[in-house]
N, C-alpha and C. Protein backbone atom coordinates (compact mmCIF):
# COMPACT_ATOMS: atom_id res chain seq x y z
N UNK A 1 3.84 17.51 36.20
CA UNK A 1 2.64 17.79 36.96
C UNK A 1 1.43 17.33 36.15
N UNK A 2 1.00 16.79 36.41
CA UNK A 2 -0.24 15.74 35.96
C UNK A 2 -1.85 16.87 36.60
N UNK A 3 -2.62 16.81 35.55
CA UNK A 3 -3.84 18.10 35.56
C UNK A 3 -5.14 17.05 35.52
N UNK A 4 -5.89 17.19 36.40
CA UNK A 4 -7.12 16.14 36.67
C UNK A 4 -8.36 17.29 35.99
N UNK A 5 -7.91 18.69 35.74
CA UNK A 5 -8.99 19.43 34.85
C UNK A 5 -9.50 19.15 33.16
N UNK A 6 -10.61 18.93 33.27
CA UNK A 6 -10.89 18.43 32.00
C UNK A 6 -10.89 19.99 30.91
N UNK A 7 -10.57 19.66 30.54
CA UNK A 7 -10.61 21.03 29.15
C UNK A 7 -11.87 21.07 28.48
N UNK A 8 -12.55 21.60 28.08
CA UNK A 8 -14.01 21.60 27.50
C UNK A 8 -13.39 21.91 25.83
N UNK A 9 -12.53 22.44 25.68
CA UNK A 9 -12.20 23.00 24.18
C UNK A 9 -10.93 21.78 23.89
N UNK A 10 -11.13 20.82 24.40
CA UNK A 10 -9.71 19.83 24.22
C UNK A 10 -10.63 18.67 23.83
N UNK A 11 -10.04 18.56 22.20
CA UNK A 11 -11.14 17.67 21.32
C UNK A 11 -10.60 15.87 22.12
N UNK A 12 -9.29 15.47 22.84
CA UNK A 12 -9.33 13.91 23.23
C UNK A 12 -10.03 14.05 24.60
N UNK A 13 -10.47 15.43 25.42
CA UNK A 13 -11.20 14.79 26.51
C UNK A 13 -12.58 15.18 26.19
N UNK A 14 -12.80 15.77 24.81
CA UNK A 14 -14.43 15.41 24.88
C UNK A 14 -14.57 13.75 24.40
N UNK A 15 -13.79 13.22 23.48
CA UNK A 15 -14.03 12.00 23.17
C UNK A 15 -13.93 10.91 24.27
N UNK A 16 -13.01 11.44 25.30
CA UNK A 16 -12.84 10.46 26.33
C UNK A 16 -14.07 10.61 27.19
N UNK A 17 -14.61 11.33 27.20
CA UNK A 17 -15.97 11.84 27.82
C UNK A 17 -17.02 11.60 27.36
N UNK A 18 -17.22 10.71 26.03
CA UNK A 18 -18.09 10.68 25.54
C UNK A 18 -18.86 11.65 24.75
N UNK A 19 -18.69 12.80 24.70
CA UNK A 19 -18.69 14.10 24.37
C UNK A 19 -18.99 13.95 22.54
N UNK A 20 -18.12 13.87 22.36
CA UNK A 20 -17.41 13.21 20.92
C UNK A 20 -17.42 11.79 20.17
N UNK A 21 -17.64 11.92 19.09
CA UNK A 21 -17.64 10.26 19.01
C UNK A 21 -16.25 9.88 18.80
N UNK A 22 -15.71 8.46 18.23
CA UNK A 22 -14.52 8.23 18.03
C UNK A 22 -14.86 6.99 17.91
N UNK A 23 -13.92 6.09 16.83
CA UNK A 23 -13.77 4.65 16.52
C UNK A 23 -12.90 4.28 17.78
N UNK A 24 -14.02 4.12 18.45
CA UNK A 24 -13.22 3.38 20.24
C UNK A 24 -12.66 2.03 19.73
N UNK A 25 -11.13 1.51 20.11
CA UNK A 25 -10.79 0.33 19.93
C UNK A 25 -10.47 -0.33 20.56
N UNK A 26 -10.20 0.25 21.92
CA UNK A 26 -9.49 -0.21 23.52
C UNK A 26 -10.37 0.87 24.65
N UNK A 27 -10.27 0.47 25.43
CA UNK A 27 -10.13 1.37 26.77
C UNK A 27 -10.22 0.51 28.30
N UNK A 28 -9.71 1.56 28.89
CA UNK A 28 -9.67 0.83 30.43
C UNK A 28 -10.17 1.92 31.67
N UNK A 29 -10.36 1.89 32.57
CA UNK A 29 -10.83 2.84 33.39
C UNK A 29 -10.03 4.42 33.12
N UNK A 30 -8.73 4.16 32.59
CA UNK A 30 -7.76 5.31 32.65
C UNK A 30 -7.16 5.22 31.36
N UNK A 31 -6.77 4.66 30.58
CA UNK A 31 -6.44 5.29 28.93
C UNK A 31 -7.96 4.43 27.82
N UNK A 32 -7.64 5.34 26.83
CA UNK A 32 -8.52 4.96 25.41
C UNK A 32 -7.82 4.92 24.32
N UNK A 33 -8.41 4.34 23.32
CA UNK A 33 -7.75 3.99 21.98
C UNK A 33 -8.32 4.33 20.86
N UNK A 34 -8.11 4.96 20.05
CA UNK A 34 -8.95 5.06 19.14
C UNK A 34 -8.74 5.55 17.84
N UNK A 35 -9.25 5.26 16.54
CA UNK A 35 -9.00 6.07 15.55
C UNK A 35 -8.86 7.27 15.07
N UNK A 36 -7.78 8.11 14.54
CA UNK A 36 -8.13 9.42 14.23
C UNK A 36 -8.51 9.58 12.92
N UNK A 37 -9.04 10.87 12.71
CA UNK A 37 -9.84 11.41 11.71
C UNK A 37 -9.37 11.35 10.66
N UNK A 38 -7.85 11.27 10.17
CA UNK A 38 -7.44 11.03 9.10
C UNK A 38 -5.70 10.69 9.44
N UNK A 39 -5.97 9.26 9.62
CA UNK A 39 -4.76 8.11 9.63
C UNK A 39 -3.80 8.04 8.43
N UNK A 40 -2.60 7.97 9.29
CA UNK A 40 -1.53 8.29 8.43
C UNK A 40 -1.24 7.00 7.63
N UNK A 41 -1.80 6.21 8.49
CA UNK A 41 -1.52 4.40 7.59
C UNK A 41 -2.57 3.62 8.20
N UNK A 42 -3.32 2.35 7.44
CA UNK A 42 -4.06 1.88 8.09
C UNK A 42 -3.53 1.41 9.33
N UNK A 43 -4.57 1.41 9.99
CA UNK A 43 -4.75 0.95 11.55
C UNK A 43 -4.01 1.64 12.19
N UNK A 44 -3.43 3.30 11.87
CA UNK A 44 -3.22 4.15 13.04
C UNK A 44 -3.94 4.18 13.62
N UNK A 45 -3.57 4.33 15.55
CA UNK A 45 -4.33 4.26 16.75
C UNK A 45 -3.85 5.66 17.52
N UNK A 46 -4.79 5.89 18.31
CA UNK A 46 -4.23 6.83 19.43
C UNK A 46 -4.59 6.24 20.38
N UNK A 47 -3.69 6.45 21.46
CA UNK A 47 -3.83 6.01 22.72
C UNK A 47 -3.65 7.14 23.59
N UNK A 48 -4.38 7.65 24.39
CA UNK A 48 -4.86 8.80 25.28
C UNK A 48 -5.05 8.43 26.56
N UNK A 49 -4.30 9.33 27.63
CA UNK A 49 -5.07 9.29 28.95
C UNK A 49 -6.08 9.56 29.09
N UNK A 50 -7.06 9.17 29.97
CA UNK A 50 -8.39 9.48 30.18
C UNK A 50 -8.71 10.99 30.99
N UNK A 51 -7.41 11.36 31.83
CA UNK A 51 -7.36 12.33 32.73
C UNK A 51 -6.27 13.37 31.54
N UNK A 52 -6.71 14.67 31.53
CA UNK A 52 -6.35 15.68 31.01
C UNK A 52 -4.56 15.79 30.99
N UNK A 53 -4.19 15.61 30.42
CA UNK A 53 -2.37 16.14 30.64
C UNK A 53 -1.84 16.57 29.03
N UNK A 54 -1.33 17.68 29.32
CA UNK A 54 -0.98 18.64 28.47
C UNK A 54 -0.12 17.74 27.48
N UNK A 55 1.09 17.24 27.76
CA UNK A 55 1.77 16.20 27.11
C UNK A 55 3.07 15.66 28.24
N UNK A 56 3.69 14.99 27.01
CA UNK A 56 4.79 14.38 28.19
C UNK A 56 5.58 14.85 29.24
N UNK A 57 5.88 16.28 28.64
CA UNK A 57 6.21 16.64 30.18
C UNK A 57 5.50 17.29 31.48
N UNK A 58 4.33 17.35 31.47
CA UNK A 58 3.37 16.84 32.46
C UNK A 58 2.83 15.91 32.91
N UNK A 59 3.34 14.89 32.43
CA UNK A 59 2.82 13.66 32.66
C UNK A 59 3.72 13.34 34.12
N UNK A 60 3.55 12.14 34.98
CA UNK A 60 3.84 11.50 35.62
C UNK A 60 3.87 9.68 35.80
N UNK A 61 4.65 8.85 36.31
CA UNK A 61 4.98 8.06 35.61
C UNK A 61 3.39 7.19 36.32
N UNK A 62 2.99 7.31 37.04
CA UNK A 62 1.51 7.15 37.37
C UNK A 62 0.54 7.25 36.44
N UNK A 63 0.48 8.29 35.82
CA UNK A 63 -0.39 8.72 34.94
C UNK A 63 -0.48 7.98 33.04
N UNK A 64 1.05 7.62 33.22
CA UNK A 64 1.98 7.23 31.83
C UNK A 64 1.38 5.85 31.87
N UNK A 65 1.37 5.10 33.42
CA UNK A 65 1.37 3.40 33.03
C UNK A 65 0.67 3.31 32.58
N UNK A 66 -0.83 3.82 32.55
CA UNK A 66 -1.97 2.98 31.99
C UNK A 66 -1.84 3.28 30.19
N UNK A 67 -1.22 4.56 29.98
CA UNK A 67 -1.12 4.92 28.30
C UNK A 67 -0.11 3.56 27.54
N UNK A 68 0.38 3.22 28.27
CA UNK A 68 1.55 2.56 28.24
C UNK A 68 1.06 1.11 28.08
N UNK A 69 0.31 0.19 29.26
CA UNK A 69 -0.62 -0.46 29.11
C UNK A 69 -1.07 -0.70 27.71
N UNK A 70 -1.52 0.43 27.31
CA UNK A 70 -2.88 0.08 26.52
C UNK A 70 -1.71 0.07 25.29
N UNK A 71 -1.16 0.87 25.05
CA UNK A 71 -0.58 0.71 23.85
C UNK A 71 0.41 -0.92 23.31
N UNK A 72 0.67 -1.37 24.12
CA UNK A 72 1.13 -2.81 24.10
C UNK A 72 -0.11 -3.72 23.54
N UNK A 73 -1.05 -3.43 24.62
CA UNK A 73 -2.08 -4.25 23.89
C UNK A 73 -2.48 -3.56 22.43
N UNK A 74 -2.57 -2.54 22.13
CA UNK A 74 -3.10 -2.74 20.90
C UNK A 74 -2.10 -2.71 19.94
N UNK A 75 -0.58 -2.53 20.19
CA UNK A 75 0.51 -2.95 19.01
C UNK A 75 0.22 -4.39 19.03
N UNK A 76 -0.31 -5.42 19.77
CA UNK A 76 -0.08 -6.26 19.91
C UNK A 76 -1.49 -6.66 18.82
N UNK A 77 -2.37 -6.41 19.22
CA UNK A 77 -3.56 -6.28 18.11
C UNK A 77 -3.43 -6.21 16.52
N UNK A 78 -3.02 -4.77 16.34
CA UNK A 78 -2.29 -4.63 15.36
C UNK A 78 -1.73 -5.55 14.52
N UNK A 79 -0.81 -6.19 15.20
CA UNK A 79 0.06 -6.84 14.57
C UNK A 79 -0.42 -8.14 14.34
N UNK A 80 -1.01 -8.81 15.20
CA UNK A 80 -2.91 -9.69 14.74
C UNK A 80 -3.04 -9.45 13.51
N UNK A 81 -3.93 -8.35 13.78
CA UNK A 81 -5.00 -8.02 12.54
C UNK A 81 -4.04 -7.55 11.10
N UNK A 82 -3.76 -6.84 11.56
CA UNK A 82 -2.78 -6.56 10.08
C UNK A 82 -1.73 -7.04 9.32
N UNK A 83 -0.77 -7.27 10.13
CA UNK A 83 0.73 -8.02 9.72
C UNK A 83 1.37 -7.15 9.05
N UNK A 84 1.54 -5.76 9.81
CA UNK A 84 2.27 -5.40 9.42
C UNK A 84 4.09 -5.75 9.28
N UNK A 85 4.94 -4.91 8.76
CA UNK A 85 6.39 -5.18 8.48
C UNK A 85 6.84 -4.42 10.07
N UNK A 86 6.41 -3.14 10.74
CA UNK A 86 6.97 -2.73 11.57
C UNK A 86 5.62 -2.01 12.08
N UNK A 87 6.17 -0.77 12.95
CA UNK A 87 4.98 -0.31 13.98
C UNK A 87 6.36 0.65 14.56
N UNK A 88 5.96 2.14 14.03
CA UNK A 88 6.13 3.19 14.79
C UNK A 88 5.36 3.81 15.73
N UNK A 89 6.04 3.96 17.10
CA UNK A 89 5.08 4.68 18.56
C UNK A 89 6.09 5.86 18.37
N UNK A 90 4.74 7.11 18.30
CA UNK A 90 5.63 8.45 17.92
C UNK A 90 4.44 8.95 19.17
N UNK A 91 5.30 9.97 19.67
CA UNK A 91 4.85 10.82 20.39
C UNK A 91 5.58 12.55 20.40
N UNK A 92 4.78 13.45 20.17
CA UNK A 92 5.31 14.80 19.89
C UNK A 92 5.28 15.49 21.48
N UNK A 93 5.63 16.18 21.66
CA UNK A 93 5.54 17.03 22.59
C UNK A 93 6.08 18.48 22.67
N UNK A 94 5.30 19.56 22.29
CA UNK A 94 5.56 20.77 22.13
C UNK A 94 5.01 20.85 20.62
N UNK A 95 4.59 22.42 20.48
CA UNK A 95 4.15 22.65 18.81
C UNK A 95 5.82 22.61 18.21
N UNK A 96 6.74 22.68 18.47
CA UNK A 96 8.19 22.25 17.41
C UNK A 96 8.56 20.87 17.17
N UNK A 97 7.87 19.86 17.89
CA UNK A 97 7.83 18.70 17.13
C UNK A 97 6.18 18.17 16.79
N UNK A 98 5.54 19.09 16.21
CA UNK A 98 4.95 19.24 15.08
C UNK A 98 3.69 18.29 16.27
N UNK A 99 3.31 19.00 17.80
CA UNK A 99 2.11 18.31 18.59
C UNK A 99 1.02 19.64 18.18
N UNK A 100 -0.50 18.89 17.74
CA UNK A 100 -1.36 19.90 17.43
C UNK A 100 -2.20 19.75 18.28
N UNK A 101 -2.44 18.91 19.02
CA UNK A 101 -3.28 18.49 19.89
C UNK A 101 -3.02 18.28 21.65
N UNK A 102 -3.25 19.28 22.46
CA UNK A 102 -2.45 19.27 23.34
C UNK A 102 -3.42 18.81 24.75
N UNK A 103 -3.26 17.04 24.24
CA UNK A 103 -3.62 16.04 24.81
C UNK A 103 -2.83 15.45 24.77
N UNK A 104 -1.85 14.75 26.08
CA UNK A 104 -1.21 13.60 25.64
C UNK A 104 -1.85 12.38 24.92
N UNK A 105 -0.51 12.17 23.82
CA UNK A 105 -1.42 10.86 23.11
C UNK A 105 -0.14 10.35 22.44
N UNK A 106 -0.62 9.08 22.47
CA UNK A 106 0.61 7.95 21.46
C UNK A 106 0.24 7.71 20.47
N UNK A 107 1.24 8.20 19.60
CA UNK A 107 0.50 7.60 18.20
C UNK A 107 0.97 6.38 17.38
N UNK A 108 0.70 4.75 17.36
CA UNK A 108 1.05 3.64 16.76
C UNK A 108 0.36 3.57 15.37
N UNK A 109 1.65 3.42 14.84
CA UNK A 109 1.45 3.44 13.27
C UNK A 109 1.95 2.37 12.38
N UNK A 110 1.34 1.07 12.29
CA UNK A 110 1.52 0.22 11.39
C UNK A 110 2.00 0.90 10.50
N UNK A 111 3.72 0.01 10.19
CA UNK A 111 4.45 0.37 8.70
C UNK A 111 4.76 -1.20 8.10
N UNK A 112 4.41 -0.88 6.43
CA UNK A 112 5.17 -1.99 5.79
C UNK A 112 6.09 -1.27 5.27
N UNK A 113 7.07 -2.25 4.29
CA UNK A 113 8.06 -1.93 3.59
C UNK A 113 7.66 -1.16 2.36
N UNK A 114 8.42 0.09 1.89
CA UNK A 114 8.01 0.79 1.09
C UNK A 114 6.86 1.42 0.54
N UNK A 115 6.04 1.37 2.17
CA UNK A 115 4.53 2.34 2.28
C UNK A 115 5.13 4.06 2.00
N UNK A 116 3.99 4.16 2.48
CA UNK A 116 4.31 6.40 1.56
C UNK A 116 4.44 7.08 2.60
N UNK A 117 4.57 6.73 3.94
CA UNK A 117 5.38 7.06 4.94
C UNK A 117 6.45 7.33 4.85
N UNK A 118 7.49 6.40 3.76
CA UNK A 118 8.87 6.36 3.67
C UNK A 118 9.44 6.28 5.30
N UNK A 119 10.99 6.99 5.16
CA UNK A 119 11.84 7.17 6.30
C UNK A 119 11.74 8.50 6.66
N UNK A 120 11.23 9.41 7.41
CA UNK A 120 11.32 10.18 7.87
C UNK A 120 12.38 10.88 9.05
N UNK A 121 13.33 10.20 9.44
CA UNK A 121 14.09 10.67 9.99
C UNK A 121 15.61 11.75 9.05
N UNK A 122 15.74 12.19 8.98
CA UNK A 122 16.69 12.94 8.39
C UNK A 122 17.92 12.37 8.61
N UNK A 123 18.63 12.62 7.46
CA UNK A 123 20.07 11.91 7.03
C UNK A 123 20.96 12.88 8.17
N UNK A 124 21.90 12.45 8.60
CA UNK A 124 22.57 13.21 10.18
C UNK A 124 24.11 12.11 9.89
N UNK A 125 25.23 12.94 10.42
CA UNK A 125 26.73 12.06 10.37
C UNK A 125 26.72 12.20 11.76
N UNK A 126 27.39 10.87 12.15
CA UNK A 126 27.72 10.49 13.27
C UNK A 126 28.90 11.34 14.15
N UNK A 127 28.04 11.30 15.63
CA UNK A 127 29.24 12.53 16.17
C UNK A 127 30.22 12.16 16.85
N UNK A 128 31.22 12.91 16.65
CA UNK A 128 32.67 12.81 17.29
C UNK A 128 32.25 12.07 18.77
N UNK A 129 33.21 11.29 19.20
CA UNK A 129 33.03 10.63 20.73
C UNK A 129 33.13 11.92 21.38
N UNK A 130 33.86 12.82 21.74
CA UNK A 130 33.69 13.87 22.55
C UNK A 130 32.48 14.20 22.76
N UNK A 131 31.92 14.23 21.43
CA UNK A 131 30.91 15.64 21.37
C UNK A 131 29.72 14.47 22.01
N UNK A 132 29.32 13.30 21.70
CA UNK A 132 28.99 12.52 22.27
C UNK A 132 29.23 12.46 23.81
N UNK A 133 30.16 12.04 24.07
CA UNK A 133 30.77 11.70 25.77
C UNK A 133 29.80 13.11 26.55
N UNK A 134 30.00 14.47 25.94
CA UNK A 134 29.84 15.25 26.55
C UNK A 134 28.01 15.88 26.89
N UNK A 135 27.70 15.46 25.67
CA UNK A 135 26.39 15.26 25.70
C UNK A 135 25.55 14.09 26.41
N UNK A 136 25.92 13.00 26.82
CA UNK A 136 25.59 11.96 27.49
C UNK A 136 26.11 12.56 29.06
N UNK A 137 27.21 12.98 29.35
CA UNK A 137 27.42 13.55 30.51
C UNK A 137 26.40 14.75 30.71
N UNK A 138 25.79 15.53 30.03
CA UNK A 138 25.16 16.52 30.29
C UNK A 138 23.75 16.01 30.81
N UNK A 139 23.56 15.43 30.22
CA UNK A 139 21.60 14.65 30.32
C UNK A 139 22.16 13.65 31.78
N UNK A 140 23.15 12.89 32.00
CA UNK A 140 23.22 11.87 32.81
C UNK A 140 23.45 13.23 34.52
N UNK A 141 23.98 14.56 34.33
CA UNK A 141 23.55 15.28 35.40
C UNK A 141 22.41 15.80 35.85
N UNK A 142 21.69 15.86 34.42
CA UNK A 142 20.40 16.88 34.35
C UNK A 142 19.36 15.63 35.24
N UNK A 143 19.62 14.48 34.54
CA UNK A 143 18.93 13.15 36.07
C UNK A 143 19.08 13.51 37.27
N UNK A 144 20.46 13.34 37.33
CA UNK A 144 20.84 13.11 38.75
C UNK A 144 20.18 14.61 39.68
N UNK A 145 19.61 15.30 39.00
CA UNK A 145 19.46 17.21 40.00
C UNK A 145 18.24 16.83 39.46
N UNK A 146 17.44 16.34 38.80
CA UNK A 146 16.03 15.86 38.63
C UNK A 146 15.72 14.80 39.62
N UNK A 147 16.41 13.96 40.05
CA UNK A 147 16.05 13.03 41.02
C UNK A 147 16.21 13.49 42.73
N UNK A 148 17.38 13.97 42.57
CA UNK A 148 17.84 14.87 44.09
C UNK A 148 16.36 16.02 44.21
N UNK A 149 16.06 16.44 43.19
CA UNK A 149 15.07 17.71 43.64
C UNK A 149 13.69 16.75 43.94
N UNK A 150 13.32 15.87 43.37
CA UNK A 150 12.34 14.97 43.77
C UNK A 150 12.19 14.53 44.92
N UNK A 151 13.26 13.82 45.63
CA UNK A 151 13.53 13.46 46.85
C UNK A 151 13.44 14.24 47.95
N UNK A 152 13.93 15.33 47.67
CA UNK A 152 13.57 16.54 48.65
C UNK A 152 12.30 17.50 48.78
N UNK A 153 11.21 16.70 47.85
CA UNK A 153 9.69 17.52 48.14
C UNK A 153 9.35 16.49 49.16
């Protein structure tokens, strides 16, 4: 469910509002780009809807294209201007994957090799095909009763 209410205490729609300042680097009628306050690597960007949405799972895929949009163009920038080695698009959603800001936003993060980012993903052993099979069957139903309930509003 996608929220056209602007938040007055929601620091990306005062900036999208002008409200706020911000190192604007993109924008289009419906997403913005811009620097945050303290970047995890040079030329971290955020890319923000212009219209209020809590995070990804309020979003709609309407609402997503233009974030989506913009972020191509400016990985694409990025990778211009900087040269970087890679480019992580992280997006949190919920305070348990560590979202403080409850604005949807993409966050592109120019990486080179052996920056102070490191690897952040955690060391994990590969799972049994079952346990696999069964977990891919679980999400591939949870679609299918996500799409059936769609169809029927």
């Amino acid at each position: 469910m996608v929220s056209d209410d602007r938040e007055s205490t929601c620091p990306f729609c005062e900036i999208a509002e002008g409200r706020s300042p911000a190192d604007r680097v993109y924008e289009t009628p419906d997403a913005l780009a811009f620097l945050p306050l303290s970047p995890a690597a040079t030329g971290h960007t955020l890319i923000i809807p212009k219209l209020h949405i809590t995070d990804l799972w309020h979003a709609d895929t309407r609402s997503l294209e233009p974030v989506m949009k913009a972020s191509l163009v400016v990985a694409q920038a990025l990778k211009r201007a900087l040269s970087p080695d890679g480019l992580n698009l992280i997006n949190s959603t919920g305070s348990a994957a560590t979202q403080t800001v409850f604005h949807l936003h993409i966050h592109l993060v120019p990486r080179w090799n052996g920056d102070q980012m490191g690897n952040f993903w955690p060391e994990s052993a590969p799972w049994a095909e079952p346990k696999r099979a069964a977990m891919a069957e679980r999400i591939r139903n949870s679609i299918e009763e996500l799409r059936l309930s769609q169809r029927d509003r």
